[in-house]
N, C-alpha and C. Protein backbone atom coordinates (compact mmCIF):
# COMPACT_ATOMS: atom_id res chain seq x y z
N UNK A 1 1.81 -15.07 3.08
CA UNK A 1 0.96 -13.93 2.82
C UNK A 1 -0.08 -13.78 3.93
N UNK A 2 -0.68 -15.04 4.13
CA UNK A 2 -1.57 -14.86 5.40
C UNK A 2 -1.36 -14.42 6.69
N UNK A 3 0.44 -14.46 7.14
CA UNK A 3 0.84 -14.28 8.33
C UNK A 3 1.21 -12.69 8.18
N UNK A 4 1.01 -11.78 6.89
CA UNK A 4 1.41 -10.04 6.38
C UNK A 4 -0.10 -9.88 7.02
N UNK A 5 -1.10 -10.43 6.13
CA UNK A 5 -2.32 -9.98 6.50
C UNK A 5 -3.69 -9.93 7.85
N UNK A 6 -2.62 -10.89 8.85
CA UNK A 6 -2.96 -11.09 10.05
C UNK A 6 -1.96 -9.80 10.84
N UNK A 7 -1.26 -8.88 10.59
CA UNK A 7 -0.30 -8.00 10.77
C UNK A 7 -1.05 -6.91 10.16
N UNK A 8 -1.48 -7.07 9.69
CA UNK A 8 -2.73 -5.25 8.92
C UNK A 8 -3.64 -5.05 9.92
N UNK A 9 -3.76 -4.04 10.53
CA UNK A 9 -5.56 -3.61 11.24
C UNK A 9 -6.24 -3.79 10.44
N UNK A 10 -7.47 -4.86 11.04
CA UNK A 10 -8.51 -4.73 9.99
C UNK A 10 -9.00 -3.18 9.29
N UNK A 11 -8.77 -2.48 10.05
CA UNK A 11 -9.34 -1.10 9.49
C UNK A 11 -8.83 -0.95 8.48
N UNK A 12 -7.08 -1.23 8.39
CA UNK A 12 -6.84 -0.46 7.28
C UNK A 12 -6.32 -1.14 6.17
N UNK A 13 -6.99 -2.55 6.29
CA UNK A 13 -6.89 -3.37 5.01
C UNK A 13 -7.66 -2.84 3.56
N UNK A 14 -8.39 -1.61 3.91
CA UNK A 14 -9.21 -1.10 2.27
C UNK A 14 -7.84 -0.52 1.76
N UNK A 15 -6.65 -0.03 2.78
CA UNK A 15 -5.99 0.55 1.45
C UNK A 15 -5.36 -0.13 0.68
N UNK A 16 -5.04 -1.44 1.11
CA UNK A 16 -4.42 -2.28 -0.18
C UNK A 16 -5.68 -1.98 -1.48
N UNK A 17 -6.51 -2.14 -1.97
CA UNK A 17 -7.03 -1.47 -2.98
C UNK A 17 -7.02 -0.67 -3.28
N UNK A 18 -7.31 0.37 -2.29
CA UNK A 18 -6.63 2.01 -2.69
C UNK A 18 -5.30 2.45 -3.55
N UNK A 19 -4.69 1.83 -2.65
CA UNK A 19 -3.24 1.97 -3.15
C UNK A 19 -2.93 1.37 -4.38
N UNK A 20 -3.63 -0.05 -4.64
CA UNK A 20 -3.39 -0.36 -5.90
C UNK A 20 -3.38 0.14 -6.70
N UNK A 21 -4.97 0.90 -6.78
CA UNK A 21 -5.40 1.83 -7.98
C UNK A 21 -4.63 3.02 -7.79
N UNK A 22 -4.58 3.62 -6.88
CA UNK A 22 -3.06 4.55 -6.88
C UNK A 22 -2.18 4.38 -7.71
N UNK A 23 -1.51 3.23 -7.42
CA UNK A 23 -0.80 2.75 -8.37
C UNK A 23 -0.36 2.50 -10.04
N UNK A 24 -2.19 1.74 -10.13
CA UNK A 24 -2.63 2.26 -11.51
C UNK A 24 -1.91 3.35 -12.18
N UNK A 25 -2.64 4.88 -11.38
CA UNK A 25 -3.18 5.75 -11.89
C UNK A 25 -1.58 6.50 -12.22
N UNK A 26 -0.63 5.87 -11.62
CA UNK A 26 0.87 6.61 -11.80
C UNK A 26 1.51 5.86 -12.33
N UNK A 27 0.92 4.77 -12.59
CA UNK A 27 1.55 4.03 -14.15
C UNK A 27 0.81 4.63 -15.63
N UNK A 28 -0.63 5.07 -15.14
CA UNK A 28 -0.73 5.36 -16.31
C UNK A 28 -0.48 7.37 -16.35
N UNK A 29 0.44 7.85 -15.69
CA UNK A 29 0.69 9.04 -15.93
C UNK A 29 2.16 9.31 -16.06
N UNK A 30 2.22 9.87 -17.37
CA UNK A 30 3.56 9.91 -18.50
C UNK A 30 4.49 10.55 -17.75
N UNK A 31 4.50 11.04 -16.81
CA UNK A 31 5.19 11.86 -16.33
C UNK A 31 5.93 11.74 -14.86
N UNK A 32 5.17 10.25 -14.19
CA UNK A 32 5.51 9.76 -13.33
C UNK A 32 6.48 7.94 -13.25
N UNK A 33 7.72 8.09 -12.94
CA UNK A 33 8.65 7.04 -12.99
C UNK A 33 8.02 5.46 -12.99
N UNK A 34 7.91 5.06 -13.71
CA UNK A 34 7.54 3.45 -13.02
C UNK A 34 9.03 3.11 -11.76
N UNK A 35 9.74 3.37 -11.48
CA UNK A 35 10.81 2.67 -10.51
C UNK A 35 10.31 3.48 -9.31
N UNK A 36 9.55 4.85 -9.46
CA UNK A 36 9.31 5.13 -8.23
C UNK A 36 7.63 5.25 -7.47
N UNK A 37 7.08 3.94 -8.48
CA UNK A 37 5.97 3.55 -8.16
C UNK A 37 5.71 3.05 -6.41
N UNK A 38 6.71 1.88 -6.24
CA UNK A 38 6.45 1.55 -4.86
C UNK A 38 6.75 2.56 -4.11
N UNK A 39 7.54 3.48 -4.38
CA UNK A 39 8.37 4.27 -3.01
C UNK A 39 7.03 5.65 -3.03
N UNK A 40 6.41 5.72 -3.94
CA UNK A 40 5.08 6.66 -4.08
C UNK A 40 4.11 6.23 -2.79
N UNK A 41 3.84 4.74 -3.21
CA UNK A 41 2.47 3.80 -2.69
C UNK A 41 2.94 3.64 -1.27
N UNK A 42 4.19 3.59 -1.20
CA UNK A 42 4.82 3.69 0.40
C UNK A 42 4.51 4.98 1.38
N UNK A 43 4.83 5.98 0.63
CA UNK A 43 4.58 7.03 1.15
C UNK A 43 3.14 7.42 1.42
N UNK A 44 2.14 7.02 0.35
CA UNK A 44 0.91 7.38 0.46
C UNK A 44 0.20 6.42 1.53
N UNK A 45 0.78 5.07 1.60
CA UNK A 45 0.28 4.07 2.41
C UNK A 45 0.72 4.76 3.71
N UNK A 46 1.67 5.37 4.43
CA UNK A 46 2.35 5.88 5.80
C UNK A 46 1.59 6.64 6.04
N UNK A 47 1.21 7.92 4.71
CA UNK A 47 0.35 9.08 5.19
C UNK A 47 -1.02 8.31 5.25
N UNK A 48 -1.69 7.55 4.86
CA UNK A 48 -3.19 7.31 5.29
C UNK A 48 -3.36 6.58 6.29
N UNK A 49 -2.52 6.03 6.65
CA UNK A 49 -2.18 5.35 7.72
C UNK A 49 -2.29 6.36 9.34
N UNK A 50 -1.30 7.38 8.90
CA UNK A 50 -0.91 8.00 10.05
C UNK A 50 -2.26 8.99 10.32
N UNK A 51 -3.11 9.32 8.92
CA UNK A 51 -4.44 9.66 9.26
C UNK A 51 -5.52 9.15 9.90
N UNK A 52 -5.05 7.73 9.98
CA UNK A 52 -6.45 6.93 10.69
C UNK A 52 -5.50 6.30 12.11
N UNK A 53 -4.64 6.86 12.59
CA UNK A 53 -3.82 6.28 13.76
C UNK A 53 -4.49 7.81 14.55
N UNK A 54 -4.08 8.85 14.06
CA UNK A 54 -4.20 10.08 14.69
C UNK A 54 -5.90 10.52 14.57
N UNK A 55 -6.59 9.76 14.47
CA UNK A 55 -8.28 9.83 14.17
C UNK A 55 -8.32 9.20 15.09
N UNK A 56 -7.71 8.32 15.53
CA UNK A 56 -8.50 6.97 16.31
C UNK A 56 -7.78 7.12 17.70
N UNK A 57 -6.88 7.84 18.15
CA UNK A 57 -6.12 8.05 19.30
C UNK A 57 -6.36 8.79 20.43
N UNK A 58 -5.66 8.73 20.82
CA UNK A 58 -5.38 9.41 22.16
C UNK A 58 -3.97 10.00 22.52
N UNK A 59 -3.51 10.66 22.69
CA UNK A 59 -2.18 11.00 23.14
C UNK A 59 -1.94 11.56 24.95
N UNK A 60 -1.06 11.05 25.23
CA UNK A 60 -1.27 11.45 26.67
C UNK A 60 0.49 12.01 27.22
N UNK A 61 1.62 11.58 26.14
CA UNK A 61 2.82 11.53 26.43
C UNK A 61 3.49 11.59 24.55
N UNK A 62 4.88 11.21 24.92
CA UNK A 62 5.66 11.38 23.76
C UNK A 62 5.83 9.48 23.43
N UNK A 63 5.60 8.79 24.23
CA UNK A 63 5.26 7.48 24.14
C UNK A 63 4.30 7.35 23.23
N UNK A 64 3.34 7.89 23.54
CA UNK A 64 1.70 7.62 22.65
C UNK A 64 2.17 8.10 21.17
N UNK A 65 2.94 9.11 21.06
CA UNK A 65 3.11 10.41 19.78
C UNK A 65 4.34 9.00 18.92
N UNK A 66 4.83 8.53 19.63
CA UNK A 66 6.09 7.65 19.09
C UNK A 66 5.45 6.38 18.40
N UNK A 67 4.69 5.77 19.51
CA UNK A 67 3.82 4.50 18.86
C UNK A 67 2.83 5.26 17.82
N UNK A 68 1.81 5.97 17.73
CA UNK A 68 1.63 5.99 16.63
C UNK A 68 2.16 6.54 15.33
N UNK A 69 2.93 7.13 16.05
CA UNK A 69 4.75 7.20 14.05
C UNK A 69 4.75 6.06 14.20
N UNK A 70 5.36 4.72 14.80
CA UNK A 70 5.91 3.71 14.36
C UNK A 70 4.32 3.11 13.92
N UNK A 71 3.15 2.93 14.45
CA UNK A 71 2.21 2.03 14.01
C UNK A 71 1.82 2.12 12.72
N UNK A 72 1.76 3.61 12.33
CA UNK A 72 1.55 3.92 10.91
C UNK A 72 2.99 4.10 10.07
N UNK A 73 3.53 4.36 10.25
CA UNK A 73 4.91 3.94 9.10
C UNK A 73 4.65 1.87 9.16
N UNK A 74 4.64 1.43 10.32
CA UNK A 74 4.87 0.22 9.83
C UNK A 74 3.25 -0.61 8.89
N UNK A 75 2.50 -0.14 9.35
CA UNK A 75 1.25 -0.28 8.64
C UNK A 75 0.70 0.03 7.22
N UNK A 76 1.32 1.49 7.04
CA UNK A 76 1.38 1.85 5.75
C UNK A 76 2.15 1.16 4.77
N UNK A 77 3.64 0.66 5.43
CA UNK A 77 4.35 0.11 4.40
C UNK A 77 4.21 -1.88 4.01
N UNK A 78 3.46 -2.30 4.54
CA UNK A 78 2.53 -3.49 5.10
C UNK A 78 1.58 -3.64 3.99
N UNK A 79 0.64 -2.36 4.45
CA UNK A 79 -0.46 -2.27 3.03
C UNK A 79 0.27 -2.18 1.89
N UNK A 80 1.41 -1.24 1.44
CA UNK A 80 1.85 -1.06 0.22
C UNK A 80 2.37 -2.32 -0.17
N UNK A 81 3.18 -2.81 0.74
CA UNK A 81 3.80 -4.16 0.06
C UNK A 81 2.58 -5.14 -0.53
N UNK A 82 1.61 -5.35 0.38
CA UNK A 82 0.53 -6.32 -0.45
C UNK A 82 -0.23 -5.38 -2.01
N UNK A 83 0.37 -4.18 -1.63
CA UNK A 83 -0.95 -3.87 -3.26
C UNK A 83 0.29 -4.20 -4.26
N UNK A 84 1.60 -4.05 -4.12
CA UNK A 84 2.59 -4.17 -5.03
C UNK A 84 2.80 -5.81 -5.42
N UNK A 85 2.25 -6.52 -4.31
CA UNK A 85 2.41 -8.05 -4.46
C UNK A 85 1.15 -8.27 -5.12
N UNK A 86 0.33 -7.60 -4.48
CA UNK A 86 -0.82 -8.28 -5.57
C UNK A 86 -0.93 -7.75 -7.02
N UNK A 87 -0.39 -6.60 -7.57
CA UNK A 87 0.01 -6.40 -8.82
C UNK A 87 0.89 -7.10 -9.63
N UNK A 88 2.00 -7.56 -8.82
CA UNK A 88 2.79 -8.22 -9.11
C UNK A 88 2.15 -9.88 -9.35
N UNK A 89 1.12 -10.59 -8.64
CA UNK A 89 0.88 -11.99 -8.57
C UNK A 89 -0.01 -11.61 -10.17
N UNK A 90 -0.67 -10.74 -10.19
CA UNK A 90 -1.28 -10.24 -11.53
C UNK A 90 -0.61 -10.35 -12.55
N UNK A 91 0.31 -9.86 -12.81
CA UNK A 91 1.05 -9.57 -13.89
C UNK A 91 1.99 -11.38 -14.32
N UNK A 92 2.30 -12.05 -13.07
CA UNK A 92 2.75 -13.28 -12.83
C UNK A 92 1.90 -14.50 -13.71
N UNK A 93 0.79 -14.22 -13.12
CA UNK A 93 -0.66 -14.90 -13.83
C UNK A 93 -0.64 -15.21 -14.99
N UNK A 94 -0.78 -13.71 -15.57
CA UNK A 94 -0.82 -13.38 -16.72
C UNK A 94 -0.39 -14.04 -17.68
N UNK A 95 1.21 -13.69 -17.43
CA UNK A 95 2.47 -14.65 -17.82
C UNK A 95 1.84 -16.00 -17.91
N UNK A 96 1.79 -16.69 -17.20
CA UNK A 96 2.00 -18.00 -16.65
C UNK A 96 0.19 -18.84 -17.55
N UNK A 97 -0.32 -17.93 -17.84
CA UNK A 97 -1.76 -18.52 -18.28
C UNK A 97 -1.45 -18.11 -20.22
N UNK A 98 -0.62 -17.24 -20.17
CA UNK A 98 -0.43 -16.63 -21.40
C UNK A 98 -1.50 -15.82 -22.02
N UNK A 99 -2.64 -15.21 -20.85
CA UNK A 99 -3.31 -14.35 -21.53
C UNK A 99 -2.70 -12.93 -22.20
N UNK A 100 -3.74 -12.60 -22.66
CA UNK A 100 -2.83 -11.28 -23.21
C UNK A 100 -3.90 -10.25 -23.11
N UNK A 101 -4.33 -10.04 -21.97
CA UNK A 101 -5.77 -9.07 -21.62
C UNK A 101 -4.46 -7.94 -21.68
N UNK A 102 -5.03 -6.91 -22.09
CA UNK A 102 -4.20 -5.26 -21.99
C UNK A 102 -4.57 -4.67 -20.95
N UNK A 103 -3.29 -4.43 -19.97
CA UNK A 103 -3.51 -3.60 -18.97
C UNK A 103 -2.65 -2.48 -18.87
N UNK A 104 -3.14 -1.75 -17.72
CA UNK A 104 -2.38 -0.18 -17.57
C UNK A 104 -1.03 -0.95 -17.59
N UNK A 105 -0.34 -2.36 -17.05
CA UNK A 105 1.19 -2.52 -16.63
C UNK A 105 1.66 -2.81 -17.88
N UNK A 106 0.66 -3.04 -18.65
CA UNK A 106 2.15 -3.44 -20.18
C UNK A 106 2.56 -2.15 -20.77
């Protein structure tokens, strides 16, 4: 896990929380798939991503325009995987301690 999170820009390590609660918020809405939870948090992780690549840049060529598509697709989906892992080590816990606190995942 430490060698994912040495792989995040520090900048855009807030969205693993973001995204979590993202996450949350489309588990707790009736109308949205739980199976297409990650592939949501993926997408939203690429687009905030590609918002703070194209904030922070420069473009000078189709080189520059290419690296930052690949920096933010691979960044976004980086962050998503840790908010889905850390929901997931949550829910693991849980299990494993046998609490039974009620959350949005049951």
């Amino acid at each position: 896990m430490e060698t994912i999170l040495n792989a995040i820009n520090p900048e855009l390590l807030i969205l693993v929380p973001v995204l979590y609660f993202v996450g949350m918020g489309l588990k707790k809405a009736n109308w949205f798939s739980d199976a297409l939870i990650p592939v949501a948090l993926g997408g939203c992780g690429v687009a905030l991503s590609l918002l703070w690549v194209l904030s922070t840049s420069s473009f000078a060529s189709w080189q520059d325009i290419l690296l930052a598509a690949f920096t933010a697709t691979v960044q976004g989906i980086l962050c998503a995987g840790c908010s889905v892992y850390a929901n997931q080590l949550w829910k693991q816990a849980q299990k494993t301690t046998g609490t039974t606190i009620k959350t949005s995942d049951d």
